[in-house]
PDB file of N, CA and C in Angstrom:
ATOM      1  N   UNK A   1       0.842  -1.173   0.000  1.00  0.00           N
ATOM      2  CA  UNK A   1       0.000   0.000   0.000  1.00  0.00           C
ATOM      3  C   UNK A   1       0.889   1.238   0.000  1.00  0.00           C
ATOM      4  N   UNK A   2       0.499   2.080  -0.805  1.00  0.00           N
ATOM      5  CA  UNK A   2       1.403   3.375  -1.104  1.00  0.00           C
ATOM      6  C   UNK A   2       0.959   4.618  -0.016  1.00  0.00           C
ATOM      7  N   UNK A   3       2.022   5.428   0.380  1.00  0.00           N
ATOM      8  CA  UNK A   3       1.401   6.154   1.079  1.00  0.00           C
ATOM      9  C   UNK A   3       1.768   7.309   0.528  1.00  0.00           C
ATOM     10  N   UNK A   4       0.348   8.275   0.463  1.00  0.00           N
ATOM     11  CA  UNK A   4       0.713   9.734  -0.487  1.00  0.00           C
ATOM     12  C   UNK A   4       0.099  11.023   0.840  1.00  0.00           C
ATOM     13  N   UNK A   5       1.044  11.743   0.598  1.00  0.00           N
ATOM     14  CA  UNK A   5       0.741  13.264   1.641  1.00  0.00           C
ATOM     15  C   UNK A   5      -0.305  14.111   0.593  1.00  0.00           C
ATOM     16  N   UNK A   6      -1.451  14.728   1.120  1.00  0.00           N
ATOM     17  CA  UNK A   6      -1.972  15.292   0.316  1.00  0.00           C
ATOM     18  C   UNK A   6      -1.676  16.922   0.669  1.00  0.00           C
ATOM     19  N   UNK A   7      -1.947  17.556  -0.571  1.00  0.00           N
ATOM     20  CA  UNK A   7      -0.811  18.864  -0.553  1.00  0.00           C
ATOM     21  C   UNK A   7      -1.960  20.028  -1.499  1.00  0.00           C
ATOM     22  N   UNK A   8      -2.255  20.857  -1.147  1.00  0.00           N
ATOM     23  CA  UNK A   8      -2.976  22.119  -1.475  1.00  0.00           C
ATOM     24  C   UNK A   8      -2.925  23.556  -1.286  1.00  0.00           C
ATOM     25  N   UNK A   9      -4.272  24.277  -1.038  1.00  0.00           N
ATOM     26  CA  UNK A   9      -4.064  25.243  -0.736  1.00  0.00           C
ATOM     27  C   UNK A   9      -5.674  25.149  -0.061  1.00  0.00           C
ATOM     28  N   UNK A  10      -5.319  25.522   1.158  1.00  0.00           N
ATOM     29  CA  UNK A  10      -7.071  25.660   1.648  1.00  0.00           C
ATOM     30  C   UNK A  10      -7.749  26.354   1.704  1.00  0.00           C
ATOM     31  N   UNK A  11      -8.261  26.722   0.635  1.00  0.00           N
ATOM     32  CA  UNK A  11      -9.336  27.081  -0.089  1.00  0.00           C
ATOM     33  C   UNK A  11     -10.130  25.676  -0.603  1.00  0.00           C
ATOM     34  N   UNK A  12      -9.252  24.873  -0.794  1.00  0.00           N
ATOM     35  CA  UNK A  12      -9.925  23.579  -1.129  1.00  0.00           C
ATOM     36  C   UNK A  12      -9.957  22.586   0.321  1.00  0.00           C
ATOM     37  N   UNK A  13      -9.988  22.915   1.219  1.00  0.00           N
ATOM     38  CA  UNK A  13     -10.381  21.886   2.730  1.00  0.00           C
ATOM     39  C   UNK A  13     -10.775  21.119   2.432  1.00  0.00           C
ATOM     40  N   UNK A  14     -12.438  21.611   2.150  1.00  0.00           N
ATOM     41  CA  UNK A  14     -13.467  20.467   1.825  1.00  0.00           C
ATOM     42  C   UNK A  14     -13.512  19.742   1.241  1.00  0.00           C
ATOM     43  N   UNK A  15     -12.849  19.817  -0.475  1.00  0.00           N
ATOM     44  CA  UNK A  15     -11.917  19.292  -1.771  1.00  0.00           C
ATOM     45  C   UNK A  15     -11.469  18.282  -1.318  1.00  0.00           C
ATOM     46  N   UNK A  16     -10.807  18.828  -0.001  1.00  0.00           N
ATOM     47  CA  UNK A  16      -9.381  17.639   0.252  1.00  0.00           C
ATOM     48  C   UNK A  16      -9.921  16.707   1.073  1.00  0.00           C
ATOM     49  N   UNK A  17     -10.406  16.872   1.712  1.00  0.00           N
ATOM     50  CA  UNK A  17     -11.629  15.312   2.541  1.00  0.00           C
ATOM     51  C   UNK A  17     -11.831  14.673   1.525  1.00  0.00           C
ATOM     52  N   UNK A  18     -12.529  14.853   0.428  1.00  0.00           N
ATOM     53  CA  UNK A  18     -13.265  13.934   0.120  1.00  0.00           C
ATOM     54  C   UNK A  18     -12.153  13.097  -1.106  1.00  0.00           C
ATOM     55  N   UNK A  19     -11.540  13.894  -1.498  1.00  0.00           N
ATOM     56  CA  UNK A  19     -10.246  13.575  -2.498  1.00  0.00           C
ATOM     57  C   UNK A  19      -9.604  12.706  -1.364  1.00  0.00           C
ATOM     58  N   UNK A  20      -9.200  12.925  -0.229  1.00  0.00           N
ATOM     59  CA  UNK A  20      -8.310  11.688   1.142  1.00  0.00           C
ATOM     60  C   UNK A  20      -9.051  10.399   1.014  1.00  0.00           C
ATOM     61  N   UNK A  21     -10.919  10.727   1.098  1.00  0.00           N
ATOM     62  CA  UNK A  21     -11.453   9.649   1.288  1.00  0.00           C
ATOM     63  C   UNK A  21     -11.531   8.783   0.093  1.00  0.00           C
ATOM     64  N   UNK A  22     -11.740   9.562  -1.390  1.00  0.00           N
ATOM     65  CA  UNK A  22     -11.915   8.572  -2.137  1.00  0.00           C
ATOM     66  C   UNK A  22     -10.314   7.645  -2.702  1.00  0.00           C
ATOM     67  N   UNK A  23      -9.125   8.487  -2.406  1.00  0.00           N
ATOM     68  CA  UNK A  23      -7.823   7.682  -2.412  1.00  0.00           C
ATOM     69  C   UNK A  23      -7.612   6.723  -1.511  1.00  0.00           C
ATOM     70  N   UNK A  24      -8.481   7.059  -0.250  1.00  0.00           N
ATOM     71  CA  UNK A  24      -8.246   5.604   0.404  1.00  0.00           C
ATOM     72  C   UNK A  24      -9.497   4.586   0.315  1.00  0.00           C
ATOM     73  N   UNK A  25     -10.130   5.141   0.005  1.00  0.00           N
ATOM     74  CA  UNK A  25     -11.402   3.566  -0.348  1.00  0.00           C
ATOM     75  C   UNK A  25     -11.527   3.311  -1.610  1.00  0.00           C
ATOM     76  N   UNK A  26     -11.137   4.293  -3.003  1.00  0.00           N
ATOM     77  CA  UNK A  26     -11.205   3.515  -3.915  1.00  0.00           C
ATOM     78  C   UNK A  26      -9.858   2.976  -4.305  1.00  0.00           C
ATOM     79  N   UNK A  27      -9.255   3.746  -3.678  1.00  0.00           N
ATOM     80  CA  UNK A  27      -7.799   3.359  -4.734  1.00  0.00           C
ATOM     81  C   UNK A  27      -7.127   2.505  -3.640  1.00  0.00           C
ATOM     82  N   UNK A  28      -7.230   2.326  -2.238  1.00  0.00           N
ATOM     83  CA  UNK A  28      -6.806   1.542  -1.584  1.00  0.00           C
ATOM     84  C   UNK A  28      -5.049   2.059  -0.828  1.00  0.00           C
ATOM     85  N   UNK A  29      -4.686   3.360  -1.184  1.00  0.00           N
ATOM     86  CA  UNK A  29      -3.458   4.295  -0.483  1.00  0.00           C
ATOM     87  C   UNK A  29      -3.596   4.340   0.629  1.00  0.00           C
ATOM     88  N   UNK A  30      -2.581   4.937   1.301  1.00  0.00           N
ATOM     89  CA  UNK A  30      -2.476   5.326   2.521  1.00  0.00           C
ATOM     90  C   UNK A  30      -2.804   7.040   2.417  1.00  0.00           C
ATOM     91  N   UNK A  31      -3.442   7.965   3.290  1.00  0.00           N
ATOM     92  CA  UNK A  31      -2.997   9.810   2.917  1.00  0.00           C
ATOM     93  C   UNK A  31      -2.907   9.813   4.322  1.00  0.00           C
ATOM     94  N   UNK A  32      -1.587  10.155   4.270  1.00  0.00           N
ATOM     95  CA  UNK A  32      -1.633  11.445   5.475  1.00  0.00           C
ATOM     96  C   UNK A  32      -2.197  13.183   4.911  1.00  0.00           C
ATOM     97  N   UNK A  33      -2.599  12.984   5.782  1.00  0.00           N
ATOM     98  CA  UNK A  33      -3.710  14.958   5.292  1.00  0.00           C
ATOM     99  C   UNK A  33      -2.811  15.694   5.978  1.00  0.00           C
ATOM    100  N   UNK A  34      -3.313  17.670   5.547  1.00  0.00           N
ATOM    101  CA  UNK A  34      -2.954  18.381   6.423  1.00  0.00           C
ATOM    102  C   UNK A  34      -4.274  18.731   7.892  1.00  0.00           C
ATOM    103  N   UNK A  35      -3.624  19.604   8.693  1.00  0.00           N
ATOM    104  CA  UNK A  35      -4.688  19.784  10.045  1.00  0.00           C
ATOM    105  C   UNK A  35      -5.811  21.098   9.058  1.00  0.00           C
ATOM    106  N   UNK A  36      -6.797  20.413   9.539  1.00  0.00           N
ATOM    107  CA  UNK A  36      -7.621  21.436   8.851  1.00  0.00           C
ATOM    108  C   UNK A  36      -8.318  22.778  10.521  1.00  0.00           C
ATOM    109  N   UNK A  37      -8.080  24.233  10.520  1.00  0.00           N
ATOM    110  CA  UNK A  37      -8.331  24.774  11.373  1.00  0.00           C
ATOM    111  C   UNK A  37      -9.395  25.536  10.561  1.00  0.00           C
ATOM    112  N   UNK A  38      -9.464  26.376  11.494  1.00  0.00           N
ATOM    113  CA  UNK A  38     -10.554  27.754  11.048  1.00  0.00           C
ATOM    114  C   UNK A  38      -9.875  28.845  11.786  1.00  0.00           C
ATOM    115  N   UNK A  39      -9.423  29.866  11.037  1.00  0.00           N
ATOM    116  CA  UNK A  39      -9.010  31.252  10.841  1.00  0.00           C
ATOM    117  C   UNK A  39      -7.700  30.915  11.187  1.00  0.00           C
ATOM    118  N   UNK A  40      -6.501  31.579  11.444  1.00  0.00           N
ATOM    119  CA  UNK A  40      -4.928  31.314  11.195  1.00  0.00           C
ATOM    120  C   UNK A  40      -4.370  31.579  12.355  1.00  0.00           C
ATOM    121  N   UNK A  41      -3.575  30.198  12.495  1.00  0.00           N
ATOM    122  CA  UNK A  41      -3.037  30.056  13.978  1.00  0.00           C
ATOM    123  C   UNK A  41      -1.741  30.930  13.658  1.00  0.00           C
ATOM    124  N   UNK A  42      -1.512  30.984  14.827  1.00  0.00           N
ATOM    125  CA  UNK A  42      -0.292  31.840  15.411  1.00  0.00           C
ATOM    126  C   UNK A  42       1.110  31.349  15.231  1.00  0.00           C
ATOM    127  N   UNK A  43       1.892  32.462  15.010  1.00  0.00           N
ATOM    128  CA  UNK A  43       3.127  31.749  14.156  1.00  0.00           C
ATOM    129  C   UNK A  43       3.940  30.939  14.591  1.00  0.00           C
ATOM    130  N   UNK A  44       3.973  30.066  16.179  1.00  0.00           N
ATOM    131  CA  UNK A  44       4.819  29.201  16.624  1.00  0.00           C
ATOM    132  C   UNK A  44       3.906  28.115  16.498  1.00  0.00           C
ATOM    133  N   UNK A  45       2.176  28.188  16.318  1.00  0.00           N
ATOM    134  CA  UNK A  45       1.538  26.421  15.851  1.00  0.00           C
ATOM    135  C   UNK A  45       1.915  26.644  14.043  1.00  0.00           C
ATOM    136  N   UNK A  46       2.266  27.559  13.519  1.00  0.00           N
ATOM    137  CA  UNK A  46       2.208  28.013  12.503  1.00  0.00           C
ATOM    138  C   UNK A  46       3.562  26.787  11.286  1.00  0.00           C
ATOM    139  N   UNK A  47       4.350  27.243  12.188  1.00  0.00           N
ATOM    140  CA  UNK A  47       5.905  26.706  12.207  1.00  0.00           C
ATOM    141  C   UNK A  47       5.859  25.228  12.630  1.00  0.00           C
ATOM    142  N   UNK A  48       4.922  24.827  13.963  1.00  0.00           N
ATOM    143  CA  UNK A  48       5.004  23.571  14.126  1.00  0.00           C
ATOM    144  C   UNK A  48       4.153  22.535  12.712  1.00  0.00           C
ATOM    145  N   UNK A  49       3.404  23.155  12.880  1.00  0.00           N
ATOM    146  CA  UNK A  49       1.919  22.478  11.653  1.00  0.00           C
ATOM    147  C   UNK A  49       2.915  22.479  10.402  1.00  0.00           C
ATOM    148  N   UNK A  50       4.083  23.095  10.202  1.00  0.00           N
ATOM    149  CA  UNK A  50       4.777  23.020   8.771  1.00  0.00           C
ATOM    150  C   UNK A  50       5.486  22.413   9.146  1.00  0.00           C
ATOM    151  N   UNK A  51       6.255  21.939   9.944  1.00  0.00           N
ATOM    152  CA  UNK A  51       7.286  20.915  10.137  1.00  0.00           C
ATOM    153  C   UNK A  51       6.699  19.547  10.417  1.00  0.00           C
ATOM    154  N   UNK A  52       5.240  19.534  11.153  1.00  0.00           N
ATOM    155  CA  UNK A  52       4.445  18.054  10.527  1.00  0.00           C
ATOM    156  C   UNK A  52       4.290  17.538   9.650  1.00  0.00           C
ATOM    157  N   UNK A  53       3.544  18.836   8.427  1.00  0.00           N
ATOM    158  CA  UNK A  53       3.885  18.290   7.137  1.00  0.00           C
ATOM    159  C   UNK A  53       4.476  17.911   6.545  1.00  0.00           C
ATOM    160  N   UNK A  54       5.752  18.552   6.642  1.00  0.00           N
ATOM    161  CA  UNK A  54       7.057  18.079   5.667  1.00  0.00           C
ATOM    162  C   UNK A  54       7.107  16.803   6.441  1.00  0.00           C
ATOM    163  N   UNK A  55       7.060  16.599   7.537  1.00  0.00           N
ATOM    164  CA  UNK A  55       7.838  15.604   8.194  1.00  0.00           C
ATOM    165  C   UNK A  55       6.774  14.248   7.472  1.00  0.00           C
ATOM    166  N   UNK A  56       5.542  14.510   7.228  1.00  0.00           N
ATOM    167  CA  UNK A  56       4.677  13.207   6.364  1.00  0.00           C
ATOM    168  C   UNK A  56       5.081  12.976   5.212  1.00  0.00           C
ATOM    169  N   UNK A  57       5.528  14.455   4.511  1.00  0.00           N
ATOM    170  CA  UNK A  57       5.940  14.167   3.147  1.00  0.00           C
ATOM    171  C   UNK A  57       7.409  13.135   3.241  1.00  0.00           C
ATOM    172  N   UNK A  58       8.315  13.704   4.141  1.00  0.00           N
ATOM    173  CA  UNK A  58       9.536  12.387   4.308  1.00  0.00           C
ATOM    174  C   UNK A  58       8.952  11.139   5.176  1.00  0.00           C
ATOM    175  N   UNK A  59       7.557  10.595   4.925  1.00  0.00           N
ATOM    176  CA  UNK A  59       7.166   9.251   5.382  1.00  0.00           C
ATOM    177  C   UNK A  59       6.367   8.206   4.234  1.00  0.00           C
ATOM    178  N   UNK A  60       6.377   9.681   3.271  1.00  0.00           N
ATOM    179  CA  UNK A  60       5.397   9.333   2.043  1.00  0.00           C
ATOM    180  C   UNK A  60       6.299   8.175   1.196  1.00  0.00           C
ATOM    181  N   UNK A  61       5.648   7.697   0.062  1.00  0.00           N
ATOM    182  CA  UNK A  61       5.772   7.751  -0.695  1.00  0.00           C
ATOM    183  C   UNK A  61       6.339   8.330  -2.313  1.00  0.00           C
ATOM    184  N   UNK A  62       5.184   9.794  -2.025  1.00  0.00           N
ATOM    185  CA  UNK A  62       4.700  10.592  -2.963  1.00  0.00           C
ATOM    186  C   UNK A  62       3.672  12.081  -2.258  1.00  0.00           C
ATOM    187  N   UNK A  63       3.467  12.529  -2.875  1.00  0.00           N
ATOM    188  CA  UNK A  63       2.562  13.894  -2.572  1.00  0.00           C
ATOM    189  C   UNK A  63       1.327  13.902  -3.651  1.00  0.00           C
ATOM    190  N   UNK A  64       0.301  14.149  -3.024  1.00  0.00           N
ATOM    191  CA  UNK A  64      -0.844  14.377  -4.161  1.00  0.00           C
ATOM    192  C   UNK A  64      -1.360  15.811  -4.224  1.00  0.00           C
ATOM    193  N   UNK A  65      -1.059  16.730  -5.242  1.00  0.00           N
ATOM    194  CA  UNK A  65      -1.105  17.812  -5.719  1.00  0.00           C
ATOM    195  C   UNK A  65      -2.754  18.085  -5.345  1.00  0.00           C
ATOM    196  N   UNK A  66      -3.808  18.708  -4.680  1.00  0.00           N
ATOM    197  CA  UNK A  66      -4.783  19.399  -5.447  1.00  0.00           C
ATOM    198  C   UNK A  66      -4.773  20.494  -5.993  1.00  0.00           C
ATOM    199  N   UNK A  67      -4.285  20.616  -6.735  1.00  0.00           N
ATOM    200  CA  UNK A  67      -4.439  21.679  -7.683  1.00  0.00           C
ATOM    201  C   UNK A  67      -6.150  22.361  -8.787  1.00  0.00           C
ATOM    202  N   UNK A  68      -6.760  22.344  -7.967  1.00  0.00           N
ATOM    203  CA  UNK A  68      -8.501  22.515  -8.844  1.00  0.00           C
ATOM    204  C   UNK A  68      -7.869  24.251  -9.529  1.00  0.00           C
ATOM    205  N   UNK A  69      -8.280  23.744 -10.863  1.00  0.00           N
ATOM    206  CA  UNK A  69      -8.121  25.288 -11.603  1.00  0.00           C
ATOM    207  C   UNK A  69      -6.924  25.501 -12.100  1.00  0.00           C
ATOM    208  N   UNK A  70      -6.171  24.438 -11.347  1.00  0.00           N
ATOM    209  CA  UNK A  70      -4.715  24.358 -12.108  1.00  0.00           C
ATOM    210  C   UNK A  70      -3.653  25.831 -10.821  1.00  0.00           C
ATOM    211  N   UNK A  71      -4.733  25.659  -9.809  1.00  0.00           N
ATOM    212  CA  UNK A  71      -3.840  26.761  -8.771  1.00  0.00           C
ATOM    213  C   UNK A  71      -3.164  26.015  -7.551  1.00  0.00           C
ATOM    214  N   UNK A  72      -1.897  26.536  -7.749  1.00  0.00           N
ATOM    215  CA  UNK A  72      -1.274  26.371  -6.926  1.00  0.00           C
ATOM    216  C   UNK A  72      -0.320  27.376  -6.245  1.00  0.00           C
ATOM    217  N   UNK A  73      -0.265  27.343  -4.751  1.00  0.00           N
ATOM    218  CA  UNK A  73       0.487  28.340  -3.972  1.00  0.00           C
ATOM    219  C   UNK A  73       1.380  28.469  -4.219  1.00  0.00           C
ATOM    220  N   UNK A  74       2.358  29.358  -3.207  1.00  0.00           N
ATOM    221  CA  UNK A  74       3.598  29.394  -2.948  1.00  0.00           C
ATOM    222  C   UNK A  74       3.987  28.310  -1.976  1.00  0.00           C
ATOM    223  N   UNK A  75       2.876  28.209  -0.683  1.00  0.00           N
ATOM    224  CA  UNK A  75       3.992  26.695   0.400  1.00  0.00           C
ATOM    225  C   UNK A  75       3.425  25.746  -0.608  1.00  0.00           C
ATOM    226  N   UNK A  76       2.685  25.165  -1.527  1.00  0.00           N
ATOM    227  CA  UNK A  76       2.072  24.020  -1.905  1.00  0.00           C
ATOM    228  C   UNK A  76       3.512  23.899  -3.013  1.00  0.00           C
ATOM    229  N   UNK A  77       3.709  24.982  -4.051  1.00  0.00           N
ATOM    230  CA  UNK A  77       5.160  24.945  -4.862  1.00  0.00           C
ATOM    231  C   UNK A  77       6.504  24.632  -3.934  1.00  0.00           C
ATOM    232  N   UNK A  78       6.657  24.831  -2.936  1.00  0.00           N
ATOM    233  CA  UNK A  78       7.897  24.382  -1.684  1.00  0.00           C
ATOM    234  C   UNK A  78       7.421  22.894  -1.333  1.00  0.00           C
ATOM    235  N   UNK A  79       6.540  22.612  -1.566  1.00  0.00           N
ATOM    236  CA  UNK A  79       6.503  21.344  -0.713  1.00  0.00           C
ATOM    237  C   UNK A  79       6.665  20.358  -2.354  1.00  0.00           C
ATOM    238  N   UNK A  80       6.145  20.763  -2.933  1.00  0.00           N
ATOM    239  CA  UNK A  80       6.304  20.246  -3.997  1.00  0.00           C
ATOM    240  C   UNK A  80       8.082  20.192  -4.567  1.00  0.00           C
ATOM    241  N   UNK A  81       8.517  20.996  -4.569  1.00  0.00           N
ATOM    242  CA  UNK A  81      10.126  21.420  -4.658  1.00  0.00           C
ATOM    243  C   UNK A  81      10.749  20.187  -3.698  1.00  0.00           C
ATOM    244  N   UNK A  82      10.259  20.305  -2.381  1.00  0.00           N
ATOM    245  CA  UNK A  82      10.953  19.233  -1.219  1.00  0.00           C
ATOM    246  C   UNK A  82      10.660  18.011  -1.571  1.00  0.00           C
ATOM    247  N   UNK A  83       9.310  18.105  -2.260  1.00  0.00           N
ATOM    248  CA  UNK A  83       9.067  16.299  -2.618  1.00  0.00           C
ATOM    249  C   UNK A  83      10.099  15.583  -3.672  1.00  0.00           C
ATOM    250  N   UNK A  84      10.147  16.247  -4.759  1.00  0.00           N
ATOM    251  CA  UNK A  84      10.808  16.322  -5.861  1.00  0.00           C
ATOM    252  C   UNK A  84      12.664  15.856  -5.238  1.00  0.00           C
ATOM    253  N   UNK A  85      13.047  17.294  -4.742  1.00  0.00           N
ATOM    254  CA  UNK A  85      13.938  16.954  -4.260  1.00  0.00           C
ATOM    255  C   UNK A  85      14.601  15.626  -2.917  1.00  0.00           C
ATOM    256  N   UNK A  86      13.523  15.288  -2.599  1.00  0.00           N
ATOM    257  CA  UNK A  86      13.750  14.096  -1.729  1.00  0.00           C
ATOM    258  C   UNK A  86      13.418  12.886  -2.986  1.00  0.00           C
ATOM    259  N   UNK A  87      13.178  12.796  -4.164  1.00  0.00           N
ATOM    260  CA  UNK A  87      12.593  11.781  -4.333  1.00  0.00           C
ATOM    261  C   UNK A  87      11.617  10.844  -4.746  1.00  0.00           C
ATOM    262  N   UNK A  88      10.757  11.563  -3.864  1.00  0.00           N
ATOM    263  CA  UNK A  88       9.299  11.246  -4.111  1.00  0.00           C
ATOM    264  C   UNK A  88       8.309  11.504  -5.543  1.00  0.00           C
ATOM    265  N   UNK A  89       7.356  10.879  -5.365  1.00  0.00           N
ATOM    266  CA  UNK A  89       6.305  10.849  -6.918  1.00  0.00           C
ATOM    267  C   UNK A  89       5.686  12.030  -6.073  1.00  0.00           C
ATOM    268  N   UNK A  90       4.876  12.882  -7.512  1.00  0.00           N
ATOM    269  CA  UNK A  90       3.990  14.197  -7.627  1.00  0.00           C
ATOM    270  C   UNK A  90       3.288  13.570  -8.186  1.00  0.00           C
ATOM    271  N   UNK A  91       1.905  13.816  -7.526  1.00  0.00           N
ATOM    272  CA  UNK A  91       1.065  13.319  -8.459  1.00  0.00           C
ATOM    273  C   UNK A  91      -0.078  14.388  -8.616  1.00  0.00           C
ATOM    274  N   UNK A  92      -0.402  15.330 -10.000  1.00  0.00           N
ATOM    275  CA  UNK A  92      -1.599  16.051  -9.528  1.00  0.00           C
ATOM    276  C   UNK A  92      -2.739  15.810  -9.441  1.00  0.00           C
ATOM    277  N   UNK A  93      -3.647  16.448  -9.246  1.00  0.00           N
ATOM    278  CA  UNK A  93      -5.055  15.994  -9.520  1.00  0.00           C
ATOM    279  C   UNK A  93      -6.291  16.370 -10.484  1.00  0.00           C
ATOM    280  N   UNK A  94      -5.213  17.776 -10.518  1.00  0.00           N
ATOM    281  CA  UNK A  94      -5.733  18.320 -12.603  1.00  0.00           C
ATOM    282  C   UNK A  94      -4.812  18.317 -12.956  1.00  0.00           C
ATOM    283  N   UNK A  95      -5.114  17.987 -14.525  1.00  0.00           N
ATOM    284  CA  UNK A  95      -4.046  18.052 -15.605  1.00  0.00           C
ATOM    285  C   UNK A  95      -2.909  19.163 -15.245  1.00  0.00           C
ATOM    286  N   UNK A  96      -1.868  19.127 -15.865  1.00  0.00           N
ATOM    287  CA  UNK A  96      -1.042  21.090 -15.599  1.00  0.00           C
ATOM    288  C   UNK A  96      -0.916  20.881 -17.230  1.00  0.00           C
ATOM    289  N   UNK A  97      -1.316  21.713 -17.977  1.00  0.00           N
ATOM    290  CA  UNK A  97      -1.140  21.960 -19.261  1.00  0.00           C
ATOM    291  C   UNK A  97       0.607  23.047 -19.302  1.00  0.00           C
TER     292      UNK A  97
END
């Protein structure tokens, strides 16, 4: 079983539930997600919550891009950069023309 970090921008939260759920019941993966909050924590959970992530992405596999609209951030392009550079598969979830 493969395990993929899922990687966005939240604006898509809700996106990303259901994209976690259908990679692990249809496709049978592992996702580690990100923490989903409401309004923006403070810059020392700020710093911790980014060093969780990365720290899933070096447990992954791979990273799964949501990219809806073909948008992607600036931390979602860094994490993507770190995946790459460690290794790991990118996988998006729209095309990138």
């Amino acid at each position: 079983m493969k395990t993929y970090t899922i990687c966005g921008s939240m604006r898509f939260a809700e996106e990303m539930k259901e994209i976690a759920y259908a990679l692990e019941a249809k496709n049978g993966y592992n996702i580690f997600q990100c923490v989903y909050c409401k309004g923006t924590p403070a810059a020392e959970e700020l710093k911790r919550l980014e060093a969780a992530h990365y720290r899933k992405i070096d447990l992954s596999d791979g990273i799964y891009v949501v990219n809806i609209g073909g948008y992607i951030g600036e931390s979602v392009r860094k994490e993507i950069e770190y995946a790459e550079k460690s290794g790991k598969e990118v996988i998006y979830h729209c095309e990138i023309h």
